[in-house]
N, C-alpha and C. Protein backbone atom coordinates (compact mmCIF):
# COMPACT_ATOMS: atom_id res chain seq x y z
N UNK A 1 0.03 -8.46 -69.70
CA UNK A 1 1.06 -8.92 -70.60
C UNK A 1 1.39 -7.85 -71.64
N UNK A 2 0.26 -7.03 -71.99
CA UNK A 2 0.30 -6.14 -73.35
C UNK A 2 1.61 -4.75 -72.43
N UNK A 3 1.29 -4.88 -71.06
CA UNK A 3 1.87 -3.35 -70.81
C UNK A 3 3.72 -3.60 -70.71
N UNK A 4 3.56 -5.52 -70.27
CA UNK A 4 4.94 -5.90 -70.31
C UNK A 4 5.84 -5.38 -71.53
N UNK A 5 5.02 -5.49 -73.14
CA UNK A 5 5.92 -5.26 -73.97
C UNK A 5 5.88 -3.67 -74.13
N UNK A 6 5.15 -3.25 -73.74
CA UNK A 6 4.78 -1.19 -74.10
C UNK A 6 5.83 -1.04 -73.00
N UNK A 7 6.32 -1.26 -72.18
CA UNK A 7 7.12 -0.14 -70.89
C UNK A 7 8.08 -0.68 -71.49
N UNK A 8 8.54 -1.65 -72.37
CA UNK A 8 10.47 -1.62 -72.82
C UNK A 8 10.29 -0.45 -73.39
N UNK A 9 9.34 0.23 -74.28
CA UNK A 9 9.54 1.31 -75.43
C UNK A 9 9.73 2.65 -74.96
N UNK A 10 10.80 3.16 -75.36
CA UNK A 10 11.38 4.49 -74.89
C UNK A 10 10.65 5.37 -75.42
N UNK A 11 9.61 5.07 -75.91
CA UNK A 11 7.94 6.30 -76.50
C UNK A 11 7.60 7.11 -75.37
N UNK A 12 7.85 8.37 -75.54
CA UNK A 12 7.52 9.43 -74.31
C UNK A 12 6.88 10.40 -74.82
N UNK A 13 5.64 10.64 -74.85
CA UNK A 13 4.97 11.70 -75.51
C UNK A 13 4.85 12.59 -74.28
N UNK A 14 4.69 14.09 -74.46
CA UNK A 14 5.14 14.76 -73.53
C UNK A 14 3.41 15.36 -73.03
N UNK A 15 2.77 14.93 -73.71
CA UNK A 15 1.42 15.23 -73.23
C UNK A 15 0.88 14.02 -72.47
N UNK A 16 1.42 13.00 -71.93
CA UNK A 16 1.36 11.91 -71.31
C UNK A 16 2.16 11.84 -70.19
N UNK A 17 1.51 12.30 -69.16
CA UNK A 17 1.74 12.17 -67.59
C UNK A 17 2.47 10.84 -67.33
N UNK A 18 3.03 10.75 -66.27
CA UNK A 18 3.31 9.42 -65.82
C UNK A 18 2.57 8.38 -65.37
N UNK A 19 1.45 9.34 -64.54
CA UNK A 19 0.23 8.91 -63.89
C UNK A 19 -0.98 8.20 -64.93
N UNK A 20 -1.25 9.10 -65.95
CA UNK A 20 -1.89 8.39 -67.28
C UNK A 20 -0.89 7.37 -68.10
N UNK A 21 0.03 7.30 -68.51
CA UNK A 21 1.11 5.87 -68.62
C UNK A 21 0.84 4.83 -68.26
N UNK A 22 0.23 5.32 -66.70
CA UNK A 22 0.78 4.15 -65.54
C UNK A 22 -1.07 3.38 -65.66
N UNK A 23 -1.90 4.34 -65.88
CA UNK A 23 -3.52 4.07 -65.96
C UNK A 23 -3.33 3.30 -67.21
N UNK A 24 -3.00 4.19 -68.52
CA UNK A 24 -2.90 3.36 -69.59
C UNK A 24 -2.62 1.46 -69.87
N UNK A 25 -1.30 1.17 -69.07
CA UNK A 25 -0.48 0.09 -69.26
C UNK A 25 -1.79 -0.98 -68.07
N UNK A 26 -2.28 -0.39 -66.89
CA UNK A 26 -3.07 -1.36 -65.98
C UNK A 26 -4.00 -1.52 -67.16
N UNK A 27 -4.53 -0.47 -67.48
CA UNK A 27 -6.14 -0.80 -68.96
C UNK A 27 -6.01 -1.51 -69.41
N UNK A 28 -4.62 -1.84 -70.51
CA UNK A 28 -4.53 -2.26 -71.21
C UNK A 28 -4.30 -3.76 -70.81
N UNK A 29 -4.33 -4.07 -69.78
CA UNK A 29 -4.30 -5.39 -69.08
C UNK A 29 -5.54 -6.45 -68.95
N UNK A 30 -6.72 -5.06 -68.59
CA UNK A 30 -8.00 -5.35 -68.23
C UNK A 30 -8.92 -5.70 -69.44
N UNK A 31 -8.46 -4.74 -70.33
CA UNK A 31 -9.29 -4.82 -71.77
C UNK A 31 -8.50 -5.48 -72.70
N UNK A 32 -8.50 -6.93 -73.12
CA UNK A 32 -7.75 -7.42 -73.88
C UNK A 32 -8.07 -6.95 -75.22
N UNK A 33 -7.30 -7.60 -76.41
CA UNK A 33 -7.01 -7.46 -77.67
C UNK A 33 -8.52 -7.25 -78.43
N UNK A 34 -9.15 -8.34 -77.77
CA UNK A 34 -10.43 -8.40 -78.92
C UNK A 34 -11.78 -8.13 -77.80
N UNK A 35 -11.11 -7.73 -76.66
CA UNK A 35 -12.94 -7.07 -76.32
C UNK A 35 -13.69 -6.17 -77.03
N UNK A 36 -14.91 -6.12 -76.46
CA UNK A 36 -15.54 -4.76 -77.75
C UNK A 36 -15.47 -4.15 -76.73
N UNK A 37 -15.05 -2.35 -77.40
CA UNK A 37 -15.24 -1.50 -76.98
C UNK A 37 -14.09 -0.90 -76.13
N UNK A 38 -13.02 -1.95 -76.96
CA UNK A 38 -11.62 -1.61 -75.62
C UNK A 38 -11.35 -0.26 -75.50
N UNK A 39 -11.24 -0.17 -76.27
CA UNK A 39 -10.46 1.77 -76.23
C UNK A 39 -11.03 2.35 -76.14
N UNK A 40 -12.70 2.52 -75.60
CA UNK A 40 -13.55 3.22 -75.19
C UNK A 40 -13.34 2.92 -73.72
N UNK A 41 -13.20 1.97 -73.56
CA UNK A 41 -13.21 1.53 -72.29
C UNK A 41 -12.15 1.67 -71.45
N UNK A 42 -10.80 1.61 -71.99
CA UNK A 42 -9.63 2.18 -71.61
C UNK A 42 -9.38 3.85 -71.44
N UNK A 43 -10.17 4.29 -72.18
CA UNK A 43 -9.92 5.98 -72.56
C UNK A 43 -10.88 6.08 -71.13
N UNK A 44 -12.09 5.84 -70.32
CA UNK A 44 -12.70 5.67 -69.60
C UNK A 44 -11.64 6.19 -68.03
N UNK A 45 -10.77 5.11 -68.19
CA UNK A 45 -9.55 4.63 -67.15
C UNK A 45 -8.62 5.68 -66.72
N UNK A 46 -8.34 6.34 -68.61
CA UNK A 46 -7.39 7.08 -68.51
C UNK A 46 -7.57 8.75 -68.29
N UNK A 47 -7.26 9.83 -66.85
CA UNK A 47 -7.86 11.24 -67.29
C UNK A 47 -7.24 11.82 -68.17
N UNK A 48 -8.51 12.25 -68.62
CA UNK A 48 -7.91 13.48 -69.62
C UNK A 48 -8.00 13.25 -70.99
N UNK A 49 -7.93 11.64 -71.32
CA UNK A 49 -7.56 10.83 -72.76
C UNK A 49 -8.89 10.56 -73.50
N UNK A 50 -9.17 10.79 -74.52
CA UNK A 50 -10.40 10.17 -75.59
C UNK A 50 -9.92 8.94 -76.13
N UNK A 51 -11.05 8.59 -76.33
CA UNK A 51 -10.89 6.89 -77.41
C UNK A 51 -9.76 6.87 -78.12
N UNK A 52 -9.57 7.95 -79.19
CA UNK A 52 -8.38 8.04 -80.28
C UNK A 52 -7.26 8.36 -79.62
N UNK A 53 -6.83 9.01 -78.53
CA UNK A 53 -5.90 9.32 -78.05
C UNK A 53 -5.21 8.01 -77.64
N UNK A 54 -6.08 7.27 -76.81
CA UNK A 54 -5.52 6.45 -76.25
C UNK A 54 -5.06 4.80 -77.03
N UNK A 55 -5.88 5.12 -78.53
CA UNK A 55 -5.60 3.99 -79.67
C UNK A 55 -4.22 4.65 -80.02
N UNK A 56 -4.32 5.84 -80.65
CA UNK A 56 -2.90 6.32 -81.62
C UNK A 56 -1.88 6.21 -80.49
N UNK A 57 -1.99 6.27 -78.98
CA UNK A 57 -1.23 6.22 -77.92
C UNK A 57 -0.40 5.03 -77.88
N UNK A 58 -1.35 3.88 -78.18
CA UNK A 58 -1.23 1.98 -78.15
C UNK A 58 -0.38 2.28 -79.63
N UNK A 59 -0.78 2.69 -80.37
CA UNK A 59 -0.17 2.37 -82.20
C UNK A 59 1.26 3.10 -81.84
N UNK A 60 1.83 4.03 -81.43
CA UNK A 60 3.04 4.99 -81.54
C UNK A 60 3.73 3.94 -80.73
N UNK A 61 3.41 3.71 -79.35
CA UNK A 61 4.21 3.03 -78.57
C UNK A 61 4.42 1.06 -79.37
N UNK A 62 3.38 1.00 -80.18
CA UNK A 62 4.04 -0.85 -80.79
C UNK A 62 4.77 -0.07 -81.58
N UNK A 63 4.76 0.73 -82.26
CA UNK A 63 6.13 0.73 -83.49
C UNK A 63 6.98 0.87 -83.09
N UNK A 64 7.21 1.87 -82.07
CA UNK A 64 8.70 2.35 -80.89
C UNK A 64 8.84 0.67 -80.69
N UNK A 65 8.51 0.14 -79.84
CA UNK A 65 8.39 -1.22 -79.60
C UNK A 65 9.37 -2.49 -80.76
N UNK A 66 8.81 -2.16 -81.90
CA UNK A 66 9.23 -3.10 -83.15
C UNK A 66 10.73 -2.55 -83.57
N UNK A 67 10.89 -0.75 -83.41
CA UNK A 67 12.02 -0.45 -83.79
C UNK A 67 13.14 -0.96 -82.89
N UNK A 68 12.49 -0.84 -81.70
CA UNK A 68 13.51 -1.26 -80.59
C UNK A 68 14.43 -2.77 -81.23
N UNK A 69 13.04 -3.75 -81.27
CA UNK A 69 13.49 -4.86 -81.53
C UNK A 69 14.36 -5.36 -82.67
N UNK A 70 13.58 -4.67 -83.80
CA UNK A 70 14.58 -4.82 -84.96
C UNK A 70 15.92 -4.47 -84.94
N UNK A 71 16.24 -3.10 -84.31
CA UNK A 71 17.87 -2.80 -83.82
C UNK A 71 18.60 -3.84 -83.62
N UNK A 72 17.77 -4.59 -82.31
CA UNK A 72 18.21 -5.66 -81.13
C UNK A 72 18.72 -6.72 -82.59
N UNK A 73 18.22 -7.10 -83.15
CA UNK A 73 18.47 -8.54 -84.18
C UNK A 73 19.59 -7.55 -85.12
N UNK A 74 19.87 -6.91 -85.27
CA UNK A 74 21.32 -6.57 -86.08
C UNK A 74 22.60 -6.21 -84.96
N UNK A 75 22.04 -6.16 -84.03
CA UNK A 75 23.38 -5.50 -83.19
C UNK A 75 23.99 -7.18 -82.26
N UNK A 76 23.17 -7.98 -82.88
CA UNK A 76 23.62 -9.03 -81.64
C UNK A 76 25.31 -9.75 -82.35
């Protein structure tokens, strides 16, 4: 459900493969909100990515996410 709302967001960091994206968004499926140890456990999933990478990865892509939306409620 979490990767449903991350792939609307036009967040493209260019050190982020498609292939790690694509690892990222399944993780983030597997390791919900309040497991322990998610983003250890996701960074695990993802090559190449550390714990923090793959948190500040989750944080950049919800704000892209919120900006999107907020647009959406003035343009309707």
């Amino acid at each position: 459900m979490a990767s449903n709302l991350l792939t609307s967001s036009r967040c493209s960091s260019s050190s982020w493969t498609s292939k790690q994206n694509k690892q990222f968004e399944k993780a983030l499926d597997l390791y919900e909100k309040d497991k322990p140890d998610r983003w250890h456990n996701i960074a695990k999933v993802v090559d190449g990515k550390s714990e923090d990478e793959v948190k500040r990865h989750y944080e950049i892509r919800i704000m892209d996410f919120r900006k999107i939306e907020s647009c959406r409620c003035y343009n309707i």
